[in-house]
Protein backbone atom coordinates (compact mmCIF):
# COMPACT_ATOMS: atom_id res chain seq x y z
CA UNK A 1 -248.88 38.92 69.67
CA UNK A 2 -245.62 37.21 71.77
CA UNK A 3 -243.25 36.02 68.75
CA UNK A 4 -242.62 32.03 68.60
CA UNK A 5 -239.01 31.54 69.42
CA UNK A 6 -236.67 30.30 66.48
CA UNK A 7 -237.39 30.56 62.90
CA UNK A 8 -239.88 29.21 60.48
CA UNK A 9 -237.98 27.03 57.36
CA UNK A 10 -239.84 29.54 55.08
CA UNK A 11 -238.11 32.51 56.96
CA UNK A 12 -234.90 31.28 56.90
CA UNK A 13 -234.89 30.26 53.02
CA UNK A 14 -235.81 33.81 52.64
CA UNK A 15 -233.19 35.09 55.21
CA UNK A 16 -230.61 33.35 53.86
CA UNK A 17 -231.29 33.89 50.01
CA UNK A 18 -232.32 29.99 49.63
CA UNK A 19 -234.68 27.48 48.35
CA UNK A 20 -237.27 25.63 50.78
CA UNK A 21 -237.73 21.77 49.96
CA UNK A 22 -240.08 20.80 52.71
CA UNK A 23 -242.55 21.97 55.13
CA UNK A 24 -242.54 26.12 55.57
CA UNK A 25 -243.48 26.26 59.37
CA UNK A 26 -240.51 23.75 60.38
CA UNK A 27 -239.50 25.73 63.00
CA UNK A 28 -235.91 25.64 64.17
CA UNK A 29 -234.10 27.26 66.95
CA UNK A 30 -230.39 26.50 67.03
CA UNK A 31 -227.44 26.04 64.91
CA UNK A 32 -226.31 22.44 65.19
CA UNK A 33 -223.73 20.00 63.70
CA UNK A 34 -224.70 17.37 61.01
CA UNK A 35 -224.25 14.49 63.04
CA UNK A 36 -226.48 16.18 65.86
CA UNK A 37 -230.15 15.09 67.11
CA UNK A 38 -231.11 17.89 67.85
CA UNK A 39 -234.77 17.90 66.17
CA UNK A 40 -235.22 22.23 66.74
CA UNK A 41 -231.52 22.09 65.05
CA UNK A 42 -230.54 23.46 61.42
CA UNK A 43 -226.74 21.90 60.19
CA UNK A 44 -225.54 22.31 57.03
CA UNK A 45 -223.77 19.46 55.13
CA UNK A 46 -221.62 19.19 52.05
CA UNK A 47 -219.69 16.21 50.10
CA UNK A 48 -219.53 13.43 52.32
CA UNK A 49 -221.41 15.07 55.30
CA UNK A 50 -224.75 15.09 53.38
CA UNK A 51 -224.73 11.34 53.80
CA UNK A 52 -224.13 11.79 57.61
CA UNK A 53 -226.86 14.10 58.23
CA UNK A 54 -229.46 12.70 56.54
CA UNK A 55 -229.19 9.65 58.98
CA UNK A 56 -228.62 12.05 61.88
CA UNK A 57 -231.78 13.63 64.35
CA UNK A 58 -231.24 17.27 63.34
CA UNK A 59 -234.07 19.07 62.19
CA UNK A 60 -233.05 20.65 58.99
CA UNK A 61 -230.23 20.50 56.74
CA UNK A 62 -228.64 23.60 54.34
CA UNK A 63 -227.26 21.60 51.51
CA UNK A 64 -226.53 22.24 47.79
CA UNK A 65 -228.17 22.74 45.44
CA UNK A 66 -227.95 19.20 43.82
CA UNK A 67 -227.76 17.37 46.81
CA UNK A 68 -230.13 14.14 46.41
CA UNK A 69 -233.98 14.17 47.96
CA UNK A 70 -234.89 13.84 51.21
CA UNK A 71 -237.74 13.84 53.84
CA UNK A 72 -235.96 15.90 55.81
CA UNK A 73 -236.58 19.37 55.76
CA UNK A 74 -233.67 21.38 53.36
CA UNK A 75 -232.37 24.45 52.19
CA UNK A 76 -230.71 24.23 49.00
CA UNK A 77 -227.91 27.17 48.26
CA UNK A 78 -225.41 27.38 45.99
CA UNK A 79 -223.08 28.08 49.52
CA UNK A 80 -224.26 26.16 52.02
CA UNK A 81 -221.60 27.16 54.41
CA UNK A 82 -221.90 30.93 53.53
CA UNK A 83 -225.62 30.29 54.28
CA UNK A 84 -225.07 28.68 57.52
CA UNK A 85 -222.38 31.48 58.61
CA UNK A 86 -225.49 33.58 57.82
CA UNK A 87 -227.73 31.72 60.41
CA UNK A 88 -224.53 32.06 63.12
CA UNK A 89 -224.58 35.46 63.02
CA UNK A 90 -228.68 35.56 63.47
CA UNK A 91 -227.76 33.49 66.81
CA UNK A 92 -224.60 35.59 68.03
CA UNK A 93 -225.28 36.87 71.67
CA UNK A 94 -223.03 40.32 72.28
CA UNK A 95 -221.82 39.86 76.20
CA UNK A 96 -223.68 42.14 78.32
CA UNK A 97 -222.38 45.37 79.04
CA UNK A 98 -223.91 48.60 79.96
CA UNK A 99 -223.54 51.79 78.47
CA UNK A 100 -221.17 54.40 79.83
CA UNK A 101 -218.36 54.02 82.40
CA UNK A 102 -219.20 51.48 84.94
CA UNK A 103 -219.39 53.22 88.84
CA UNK A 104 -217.24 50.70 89.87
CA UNK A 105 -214.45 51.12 86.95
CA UNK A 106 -211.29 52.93 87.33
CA UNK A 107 -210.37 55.55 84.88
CA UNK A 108 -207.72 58.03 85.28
CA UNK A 109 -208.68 61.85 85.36
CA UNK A 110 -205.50 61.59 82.70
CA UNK A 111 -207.12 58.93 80.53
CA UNK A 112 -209.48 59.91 77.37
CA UNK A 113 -212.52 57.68 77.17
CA UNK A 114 -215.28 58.62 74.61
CA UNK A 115 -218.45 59.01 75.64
CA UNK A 116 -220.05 56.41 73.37
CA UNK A 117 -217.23 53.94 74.73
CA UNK A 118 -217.93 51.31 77.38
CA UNK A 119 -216.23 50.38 80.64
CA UNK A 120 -217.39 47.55 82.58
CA UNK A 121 -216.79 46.92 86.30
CA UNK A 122 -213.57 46.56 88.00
CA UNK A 123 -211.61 47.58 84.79
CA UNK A 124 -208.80 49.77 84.58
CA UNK A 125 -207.95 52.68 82.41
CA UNK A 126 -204.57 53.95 83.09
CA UNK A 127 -203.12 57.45 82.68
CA UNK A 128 -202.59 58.44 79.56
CA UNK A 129 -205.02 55.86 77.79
CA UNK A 130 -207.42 56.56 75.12
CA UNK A 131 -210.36 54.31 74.91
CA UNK A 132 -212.35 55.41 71.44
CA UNK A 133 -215.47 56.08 69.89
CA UNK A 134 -218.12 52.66 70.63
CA UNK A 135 -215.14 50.66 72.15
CA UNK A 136 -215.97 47.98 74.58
CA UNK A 137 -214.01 47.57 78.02
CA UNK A 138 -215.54 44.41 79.49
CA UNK A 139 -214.76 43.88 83.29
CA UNK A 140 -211.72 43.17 84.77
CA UNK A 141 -209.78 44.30 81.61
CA UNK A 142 -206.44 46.75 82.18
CA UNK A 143 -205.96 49.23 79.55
CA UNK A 144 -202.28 50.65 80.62
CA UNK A 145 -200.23 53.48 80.22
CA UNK A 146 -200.29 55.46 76.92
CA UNK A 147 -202.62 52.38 75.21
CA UNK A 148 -205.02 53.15 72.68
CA UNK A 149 -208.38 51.07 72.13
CA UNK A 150 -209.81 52.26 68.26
CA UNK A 151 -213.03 52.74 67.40
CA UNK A 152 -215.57 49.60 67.64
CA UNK A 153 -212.50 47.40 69.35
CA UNK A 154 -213.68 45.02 72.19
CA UNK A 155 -211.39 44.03 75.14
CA UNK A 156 -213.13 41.18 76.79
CA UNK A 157 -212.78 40.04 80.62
CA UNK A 158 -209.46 39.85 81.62
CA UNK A 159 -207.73 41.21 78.84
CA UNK A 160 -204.74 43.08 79.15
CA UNK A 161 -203.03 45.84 77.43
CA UNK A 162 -199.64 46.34 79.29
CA UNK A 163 -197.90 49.56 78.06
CA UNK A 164 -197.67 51.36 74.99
CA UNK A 165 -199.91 49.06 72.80
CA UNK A 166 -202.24 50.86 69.87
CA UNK A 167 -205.57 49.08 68.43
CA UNK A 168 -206.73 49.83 65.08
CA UNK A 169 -210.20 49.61 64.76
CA UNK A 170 -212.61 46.81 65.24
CA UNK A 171 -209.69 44.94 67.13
CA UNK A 172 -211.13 41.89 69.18
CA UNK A 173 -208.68 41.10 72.13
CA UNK A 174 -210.47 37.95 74.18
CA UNK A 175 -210.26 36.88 77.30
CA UNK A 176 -206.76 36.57 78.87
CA UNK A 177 -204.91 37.51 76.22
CA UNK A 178 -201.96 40.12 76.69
CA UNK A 179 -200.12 42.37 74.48
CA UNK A 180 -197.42 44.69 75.69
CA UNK A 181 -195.35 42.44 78.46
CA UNK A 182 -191.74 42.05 78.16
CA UNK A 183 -190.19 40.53 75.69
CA UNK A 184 -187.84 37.76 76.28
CA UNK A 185 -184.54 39.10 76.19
CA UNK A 186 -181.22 38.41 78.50
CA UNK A 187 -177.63 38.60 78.76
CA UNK A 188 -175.36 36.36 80.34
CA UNK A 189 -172.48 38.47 81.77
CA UNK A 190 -169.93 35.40 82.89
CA UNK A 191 -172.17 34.78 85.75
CA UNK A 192 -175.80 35.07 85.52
CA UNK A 193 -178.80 35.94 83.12
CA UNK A 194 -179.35 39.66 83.22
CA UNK A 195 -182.45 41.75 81.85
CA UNK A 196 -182.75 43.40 78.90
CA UNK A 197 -184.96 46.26 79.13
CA UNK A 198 -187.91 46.08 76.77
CA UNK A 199 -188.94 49.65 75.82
CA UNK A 200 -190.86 49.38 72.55
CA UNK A 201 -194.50 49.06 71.72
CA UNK A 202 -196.93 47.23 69.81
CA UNK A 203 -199.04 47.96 67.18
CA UNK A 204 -202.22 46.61 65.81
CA UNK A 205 -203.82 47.61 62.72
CA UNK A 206 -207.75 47.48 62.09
CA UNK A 207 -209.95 44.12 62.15
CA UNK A 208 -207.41 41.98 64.29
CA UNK A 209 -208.38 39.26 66.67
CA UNK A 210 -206.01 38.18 69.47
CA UNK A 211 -207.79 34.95 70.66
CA UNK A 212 -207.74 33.80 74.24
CA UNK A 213 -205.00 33.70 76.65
CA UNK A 214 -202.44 34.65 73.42
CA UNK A 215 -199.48 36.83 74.25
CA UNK A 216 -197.93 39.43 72.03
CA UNK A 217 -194.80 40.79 73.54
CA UNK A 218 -193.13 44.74 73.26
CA UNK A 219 -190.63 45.27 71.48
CA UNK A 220 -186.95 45.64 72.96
CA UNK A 221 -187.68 49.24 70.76
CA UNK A 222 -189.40 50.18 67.76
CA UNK A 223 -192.34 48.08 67.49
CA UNK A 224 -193.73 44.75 67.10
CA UNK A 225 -196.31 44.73 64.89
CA UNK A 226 -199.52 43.02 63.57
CA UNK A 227 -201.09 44.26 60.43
CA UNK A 228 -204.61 44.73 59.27
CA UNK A 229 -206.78 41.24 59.65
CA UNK A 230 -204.57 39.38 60.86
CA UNK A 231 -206.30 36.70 62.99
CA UNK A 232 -204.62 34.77 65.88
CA UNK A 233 -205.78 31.58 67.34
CA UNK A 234 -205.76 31.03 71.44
CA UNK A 235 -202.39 30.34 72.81
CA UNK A 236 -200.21 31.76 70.02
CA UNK A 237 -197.14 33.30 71.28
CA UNK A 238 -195.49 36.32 69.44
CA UNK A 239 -192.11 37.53 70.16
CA UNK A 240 -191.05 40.72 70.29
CA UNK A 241 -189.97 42.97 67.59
CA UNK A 242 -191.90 40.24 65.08
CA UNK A 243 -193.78 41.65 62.15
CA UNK A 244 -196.75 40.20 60.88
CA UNK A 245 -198.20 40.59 57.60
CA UNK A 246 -202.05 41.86 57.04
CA UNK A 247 -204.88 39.12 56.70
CA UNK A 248 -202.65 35.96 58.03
CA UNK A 249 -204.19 33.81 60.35
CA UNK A 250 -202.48 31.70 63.23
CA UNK A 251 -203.71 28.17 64.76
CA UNK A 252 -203.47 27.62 68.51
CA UNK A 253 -199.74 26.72 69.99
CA UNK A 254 -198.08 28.89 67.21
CA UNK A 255 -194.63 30.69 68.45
CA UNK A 256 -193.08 32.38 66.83
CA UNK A 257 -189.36 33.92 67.52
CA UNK A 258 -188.40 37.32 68.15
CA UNK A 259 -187.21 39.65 65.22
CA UNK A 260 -189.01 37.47 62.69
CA UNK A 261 -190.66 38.72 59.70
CA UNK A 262 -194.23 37.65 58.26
CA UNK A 263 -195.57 38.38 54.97
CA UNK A 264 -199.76 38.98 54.04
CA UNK A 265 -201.99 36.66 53.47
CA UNK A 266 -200.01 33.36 55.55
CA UNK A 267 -202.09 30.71 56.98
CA UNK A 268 -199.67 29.00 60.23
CA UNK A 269 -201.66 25.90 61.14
CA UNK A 270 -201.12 24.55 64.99
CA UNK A 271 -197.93 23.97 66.69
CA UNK A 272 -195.92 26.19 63.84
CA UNK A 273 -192.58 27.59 64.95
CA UNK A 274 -190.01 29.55 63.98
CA UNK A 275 -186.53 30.58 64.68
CA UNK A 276 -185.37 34.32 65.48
CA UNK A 277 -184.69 36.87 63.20
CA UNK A 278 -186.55 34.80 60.19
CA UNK A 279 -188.60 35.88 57.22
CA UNK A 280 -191.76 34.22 55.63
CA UNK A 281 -192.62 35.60 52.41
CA UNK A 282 -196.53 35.86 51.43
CA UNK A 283 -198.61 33.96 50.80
CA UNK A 284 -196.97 31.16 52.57
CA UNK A 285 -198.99 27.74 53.82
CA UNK A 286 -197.25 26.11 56.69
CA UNK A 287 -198.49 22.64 57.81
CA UNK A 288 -199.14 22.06 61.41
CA UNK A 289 -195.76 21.17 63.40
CA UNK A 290 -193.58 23.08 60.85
CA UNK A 291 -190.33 24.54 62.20
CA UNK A 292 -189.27 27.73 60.05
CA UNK A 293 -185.43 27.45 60.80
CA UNK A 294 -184.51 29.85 58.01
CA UNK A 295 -185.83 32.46 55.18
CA UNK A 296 -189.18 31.23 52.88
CA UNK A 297 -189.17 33.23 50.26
CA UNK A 298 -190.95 31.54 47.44
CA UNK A 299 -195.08 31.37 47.93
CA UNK A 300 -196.37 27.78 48.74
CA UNK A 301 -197.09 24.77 51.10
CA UNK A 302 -194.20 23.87 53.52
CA UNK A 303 -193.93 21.21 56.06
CA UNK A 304 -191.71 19.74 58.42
CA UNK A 305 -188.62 20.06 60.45
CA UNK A 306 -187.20 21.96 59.10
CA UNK A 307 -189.79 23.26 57.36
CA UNK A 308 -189.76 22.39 53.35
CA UNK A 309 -191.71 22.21 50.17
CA UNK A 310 -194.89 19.95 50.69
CA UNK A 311 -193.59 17.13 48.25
CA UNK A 312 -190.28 17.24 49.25
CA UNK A 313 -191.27 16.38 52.69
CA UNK A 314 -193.66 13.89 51.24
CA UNK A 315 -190.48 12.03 49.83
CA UNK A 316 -188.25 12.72 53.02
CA UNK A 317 -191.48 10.54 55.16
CA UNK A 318 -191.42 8.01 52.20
CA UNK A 319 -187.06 7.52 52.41
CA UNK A 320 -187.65 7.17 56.03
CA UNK A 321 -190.37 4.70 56.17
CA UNK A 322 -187.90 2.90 54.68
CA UNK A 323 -185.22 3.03 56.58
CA UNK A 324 -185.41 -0.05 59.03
CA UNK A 325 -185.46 -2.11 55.87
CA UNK A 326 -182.50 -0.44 54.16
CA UNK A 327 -180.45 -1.20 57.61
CA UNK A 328 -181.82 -4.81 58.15
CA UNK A 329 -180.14 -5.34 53.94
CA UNK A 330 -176.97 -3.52 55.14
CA UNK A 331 -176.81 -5.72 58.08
CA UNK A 332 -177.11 -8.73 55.85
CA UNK A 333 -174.83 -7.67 52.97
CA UNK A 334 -171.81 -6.49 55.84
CA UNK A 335 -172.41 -10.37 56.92
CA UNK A 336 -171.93 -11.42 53.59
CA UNK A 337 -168.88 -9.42 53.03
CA UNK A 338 -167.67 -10.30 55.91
CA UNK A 339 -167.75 -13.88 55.37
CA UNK A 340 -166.39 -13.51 52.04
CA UNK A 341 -163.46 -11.81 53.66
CA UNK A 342 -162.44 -14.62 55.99
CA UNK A 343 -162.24 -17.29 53.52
């Protein structure tokens, strides 16, 4: 007998380690947002988005355990978003790719791939590259010179590993991303901008995902580095020579400097920046739009430009809120004086 598509509620509670309030053969068959209509749809909701999805369309609703009674269908968990996370991954598609080394592929006879690795069409494998055990090579991907793709790591379409760049393990490098090009580094010799050479490397530990279209430059030598975990958004820049601390994550339009130093466990929200030749200590929050223009050593929540302590740039906003005020009363106390003056 064919399988029905999409879940029963009563499968899902069970899946997910939950408790059923409503009918068992609700069936649903996507993920959806609270706020969504879609009536084959299961959201989850917490604090003020219970409210919201109760009034929404969608078909089912994780929710807490003490969240208020309904007539629509729940799940009540003690982690409703853990739960949901859960019911992502039962919905996660793996692009297609076949197994073995695609026909129409390029390898060189001087590259290692293993034979449990994967290498879709029209990507390249340069001399001297080692593609490892279960890696995935999705088409149109360039693994360069002397690279190294670790065991379980995914390059997807169009991603590019220049020169000299090692993945750990379980590395996720999506589409258009690039690690190994140049980084940016002149000279001006009285007359014009001349090249540095960049002849260093990068290297990437284990579970590290470079989102889309990112860039993570060589080092002029030595290395630039990313640690275990750390996560990086789309469109994050990193300079070269930069060292980034395992486990910290990176929002989209991040840049950060050359030579600059990252401790573990740092969130960077979007639009972060910092100077060259930096440090950031860990543990470190920065707010989006921060500008690191010097060391952070102490562990905390910074924001600003430059970057500071969360409630000292709470009072900085406050003082200058009030600053067209404050010159308006020294416009009208120099009149004053001034009056007094000429009598």
């Amino acid at each position: 007998m064919e399988r029905q598509p999409g879940w029963s509620l009563a499968e899902l509670a069970e899946k997910l380690g939950g408790t059923l309030d409503g009918p068992a053969e609700h069936r649903v068959l996507r993920p959806a947002p609270a706020e969504d209509d879609d009536p084959t749809g299961l959201a989850f909701a917490e604090g003020t988005y219970i409210e919201k999805a109760m009034a929404s369309g969608v078909g089912a609703v994780i929710v807490p355990l003490d969240a208020p009674a309904s007539d629509k269908p729940l799940i009540r968990h003690p982690r409703p978003r853990a739960a949901f996370g859960h019911f992502l991954a039962l919905n996660q598609r793996p692009l297609p790719i076949s197994e073995g080394v695609s026909e129409l592929a390029w390898v060189s006879p001087l590259a290692t791939v293993d034979p449990t690795a994967r290498v879709g069409a029209f990507a390249v494998v340069e001399e001297g590259a080692t593609v490892g055990p279960n890696a995935r090579v999705y088409p149109f991907a360039y693994v360069g010179e002397g690279c190294s793709v670790g065991e379980g790591s995914v390059l997807y379409p169009h991603a590019v590993l220049v020169q000299d760049v090692t993945l750990g393990a379980r590395t996720i490098v999506h589409a258009g991303a690039v690690l190994g090009a140049d980084g940016f580094g002149f000279v001006w010799d009285g007359k014009r901008r001349v090249k540095v050479p960049q002849v260093g490397r990068v290297e990437v530990g284990a579970d590290v995902e470079v989102g889309a279209n990112s860039a993570v430059d060589r080092a002029t030598a030595g290395a630039t580095r990313l640690k275990e975990g750390v996560k990086l958004d789309n469109l994050v820049q990193i300079g070269h020579n930069t060292s980034i601390g395992a486990h910290t994550v990176m929002a989209s339009q991040t840049g950060i400097a050359g030579s600059t130093s990252i401790g573990e466990r740092c969130v960077f929200a979007g639009q972060v920046g910092t100077a060259d030749h930096v440090s950031v200590g860990d543990d470190v929050f920065l707010g989006g739009k921060a500008g690191v223009t010097k060391d952070i050593d102490v562990p905390g929540r910074y924001l600003g430009f430059p970057a500071q302590p969360v409630m000292d740039e709470m009072r900085t906003q406050a003082a200058l809120r009030k600053l067209p005020d404050l010159l308006k009363r020294i416009k009208e106390l120099e009149k004053k004086v001034s009056d007094l003056e000429s009598r």
